[in-house]
Protein backbone atom coordinates (compact mmCIF):
# COMPACT_ATOMS: atom_id res chain seq x y z
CA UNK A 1 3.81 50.97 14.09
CA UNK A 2 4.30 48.19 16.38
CA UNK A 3 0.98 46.99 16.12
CA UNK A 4 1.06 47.20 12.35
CA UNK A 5 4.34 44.58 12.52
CA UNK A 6 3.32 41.50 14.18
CA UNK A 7 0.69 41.46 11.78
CA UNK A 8 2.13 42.06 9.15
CA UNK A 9 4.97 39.40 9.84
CA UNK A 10 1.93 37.26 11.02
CA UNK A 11 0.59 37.74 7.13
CA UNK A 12 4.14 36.97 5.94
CA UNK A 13 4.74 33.78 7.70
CA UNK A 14 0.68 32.31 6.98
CA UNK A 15 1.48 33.35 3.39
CA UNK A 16 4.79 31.03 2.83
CA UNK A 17 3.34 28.33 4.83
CA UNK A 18 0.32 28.45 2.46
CA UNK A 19 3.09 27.99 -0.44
CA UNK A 20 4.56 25.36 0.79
CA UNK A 21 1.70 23.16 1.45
CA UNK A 22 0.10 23.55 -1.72
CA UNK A 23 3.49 22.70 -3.52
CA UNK A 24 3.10 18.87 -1.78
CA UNK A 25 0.89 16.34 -3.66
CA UNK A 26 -1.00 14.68 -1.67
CA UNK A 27 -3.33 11.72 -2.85
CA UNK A 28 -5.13 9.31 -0.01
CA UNK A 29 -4.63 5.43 -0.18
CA UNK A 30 -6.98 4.02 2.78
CA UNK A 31 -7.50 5.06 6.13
CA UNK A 32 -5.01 7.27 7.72
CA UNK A 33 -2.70 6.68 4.95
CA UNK A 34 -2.13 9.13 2.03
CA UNK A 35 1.00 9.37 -0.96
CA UNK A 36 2.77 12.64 -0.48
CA UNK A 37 5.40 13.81 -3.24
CA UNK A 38 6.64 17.14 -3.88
CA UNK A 39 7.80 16.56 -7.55
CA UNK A 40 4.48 13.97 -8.50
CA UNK A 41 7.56 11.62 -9.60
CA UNK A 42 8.81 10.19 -6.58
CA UNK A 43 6.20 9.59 -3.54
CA UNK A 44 6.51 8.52 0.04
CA UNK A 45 3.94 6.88 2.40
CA UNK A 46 2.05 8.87 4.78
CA UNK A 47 0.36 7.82 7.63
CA UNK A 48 -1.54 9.95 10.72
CA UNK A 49 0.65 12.40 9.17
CA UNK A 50 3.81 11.44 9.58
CA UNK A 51 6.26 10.15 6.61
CA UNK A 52 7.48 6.67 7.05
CA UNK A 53 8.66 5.80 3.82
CA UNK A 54 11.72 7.41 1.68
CA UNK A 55 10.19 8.95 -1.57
CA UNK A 56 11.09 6.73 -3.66
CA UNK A 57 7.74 5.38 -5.18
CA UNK A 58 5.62 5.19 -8.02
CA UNK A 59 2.35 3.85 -6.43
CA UNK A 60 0.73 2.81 -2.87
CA UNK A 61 -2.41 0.33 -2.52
CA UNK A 62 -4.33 -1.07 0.41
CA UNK A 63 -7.47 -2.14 1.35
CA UNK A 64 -7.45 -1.40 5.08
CA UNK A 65 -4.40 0.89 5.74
CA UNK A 66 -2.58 -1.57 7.59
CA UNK A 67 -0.78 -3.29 5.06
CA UNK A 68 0.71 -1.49 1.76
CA UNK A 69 1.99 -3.06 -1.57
CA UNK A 70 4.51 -0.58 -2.70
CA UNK A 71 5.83 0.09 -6.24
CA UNK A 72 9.25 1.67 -6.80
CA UNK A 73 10.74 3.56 -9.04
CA UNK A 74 11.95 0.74 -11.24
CA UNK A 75 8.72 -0.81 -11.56
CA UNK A 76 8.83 -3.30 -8.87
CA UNK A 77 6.38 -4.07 -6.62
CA UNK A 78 6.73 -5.34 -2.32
CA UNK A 79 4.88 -4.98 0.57
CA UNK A 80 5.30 -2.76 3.68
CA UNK A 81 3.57 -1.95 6.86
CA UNK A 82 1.92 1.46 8.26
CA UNK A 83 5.11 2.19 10.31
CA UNK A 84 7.07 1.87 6.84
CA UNK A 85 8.77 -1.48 7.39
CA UNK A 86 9.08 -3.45 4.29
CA UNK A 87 8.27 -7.02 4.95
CA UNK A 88 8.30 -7.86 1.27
CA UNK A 89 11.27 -6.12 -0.84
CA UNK A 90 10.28 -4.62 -3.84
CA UNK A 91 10.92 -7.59 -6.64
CA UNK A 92 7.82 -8.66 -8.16
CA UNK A 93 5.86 -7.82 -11.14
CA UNK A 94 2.98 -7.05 -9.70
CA UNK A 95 1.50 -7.22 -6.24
CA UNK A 96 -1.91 -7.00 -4.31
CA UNK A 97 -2.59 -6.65 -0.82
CA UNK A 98 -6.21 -7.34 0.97
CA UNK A 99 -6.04 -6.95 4.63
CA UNK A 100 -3.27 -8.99 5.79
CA UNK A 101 -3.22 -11.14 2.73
CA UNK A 102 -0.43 -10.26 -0.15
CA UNK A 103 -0.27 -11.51 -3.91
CA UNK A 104 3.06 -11.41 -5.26
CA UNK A 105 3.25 -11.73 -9.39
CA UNK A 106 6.59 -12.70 -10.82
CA UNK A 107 5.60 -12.13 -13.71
CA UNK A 108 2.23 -10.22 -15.26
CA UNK A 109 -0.63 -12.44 -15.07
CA UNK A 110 1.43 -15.51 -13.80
CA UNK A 111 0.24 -17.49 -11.10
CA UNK A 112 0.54 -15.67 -7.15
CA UNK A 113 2.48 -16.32 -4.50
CA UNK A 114 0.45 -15.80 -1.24
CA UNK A 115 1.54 -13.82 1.77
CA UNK A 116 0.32 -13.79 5.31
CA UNK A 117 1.75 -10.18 6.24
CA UNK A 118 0.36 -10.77 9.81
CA UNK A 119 2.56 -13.88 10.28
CA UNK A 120 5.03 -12.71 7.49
CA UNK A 121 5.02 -16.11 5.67
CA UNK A 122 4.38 -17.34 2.60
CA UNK A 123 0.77 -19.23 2.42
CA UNK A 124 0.67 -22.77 0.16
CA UNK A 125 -2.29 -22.51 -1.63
CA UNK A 126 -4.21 -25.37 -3.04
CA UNK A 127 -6.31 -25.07 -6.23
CA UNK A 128 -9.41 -25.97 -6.05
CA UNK A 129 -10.72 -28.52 -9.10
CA UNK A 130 -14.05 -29.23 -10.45
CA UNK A 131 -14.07 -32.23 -8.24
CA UNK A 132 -14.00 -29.79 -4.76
CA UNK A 133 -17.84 -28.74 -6.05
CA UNK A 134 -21.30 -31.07 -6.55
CA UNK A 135 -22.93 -31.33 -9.78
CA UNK A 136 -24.91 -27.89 -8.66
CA UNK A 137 -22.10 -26.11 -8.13
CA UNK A 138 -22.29 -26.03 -4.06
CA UNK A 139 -19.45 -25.89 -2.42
CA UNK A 140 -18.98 -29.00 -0.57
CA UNK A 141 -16.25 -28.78 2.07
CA UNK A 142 -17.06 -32.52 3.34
CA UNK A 143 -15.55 -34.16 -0.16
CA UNK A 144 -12.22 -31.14 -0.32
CA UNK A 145 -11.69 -32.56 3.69
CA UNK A 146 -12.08 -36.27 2.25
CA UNK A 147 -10.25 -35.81 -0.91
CA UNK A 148 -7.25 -34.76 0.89
């Protein structure tokens, strides 16, 4: 009898753990980094395992797993590093992140802002015209430096 109860409460204990683990959602993003919810309404940010975001998202996207653009649960989008920190508070339409680089939507399909996550600051970008390429359409950075 004593060897029959440590394995039994061995079985016991392996069996809720195997319970609870299949009740979490779990659905990678990049890297490292995975969504983890336990109702598949509301998910948090996981990274190397460990939860560093409340869960109180919609949808994670990154490129690299360094950099995150976040949607809540209202439908608005921001920006937020692999430790969790939000560098860009959820209040844009729509957001993109590729590596370090961020585009922030105001409004669906409107023009970006551009964010340098590394340096957190916003990036003035410059459109380029039909004058910026040669007749071939080469890109020739000699005329943009001249032009400017």
């Amino acid at each position: 009898m004593r060897k029959i109860l440590p394995v039994v409460f061995a079985v016991l204990i392996m069996s809720l753990c195997a319970v609870s683990l299949s009740a979490q959602s779990r659905v990678s993003v990049a890297g490292n980094a995975n969504m983890v919810s336990n109702d598949d309404k509301s998910w948090a940010l996981e990274v190397d395992g460990k939860v560093v975001t409340t869960y109180a998202y919609k949808h994670f996207q990154s490129t690299d797993g360094t950099y995150f653009a976040a949607e809540d649960n209202n439908g608005k989008w921001g920006v937020c590093d692999k430790a969790g920190a939000f560098i860009v508070k959820c209040e844009y339409a729509k957001t993109y992140v590729n590596g370090s680089t961020a585009m922030l939507y105001e409004t669906e399909g409107g023009t970006p802002k551009i964010y340098d996550c590394a340096a957190k600051k916003f990036i003035e970008a410059e459109q380029a015209g039909a004058d910026f390429f040669d007749k071939g359409r080469d890109f020739n950075p000699e005329k943009m430096t001249r032009d400017k």
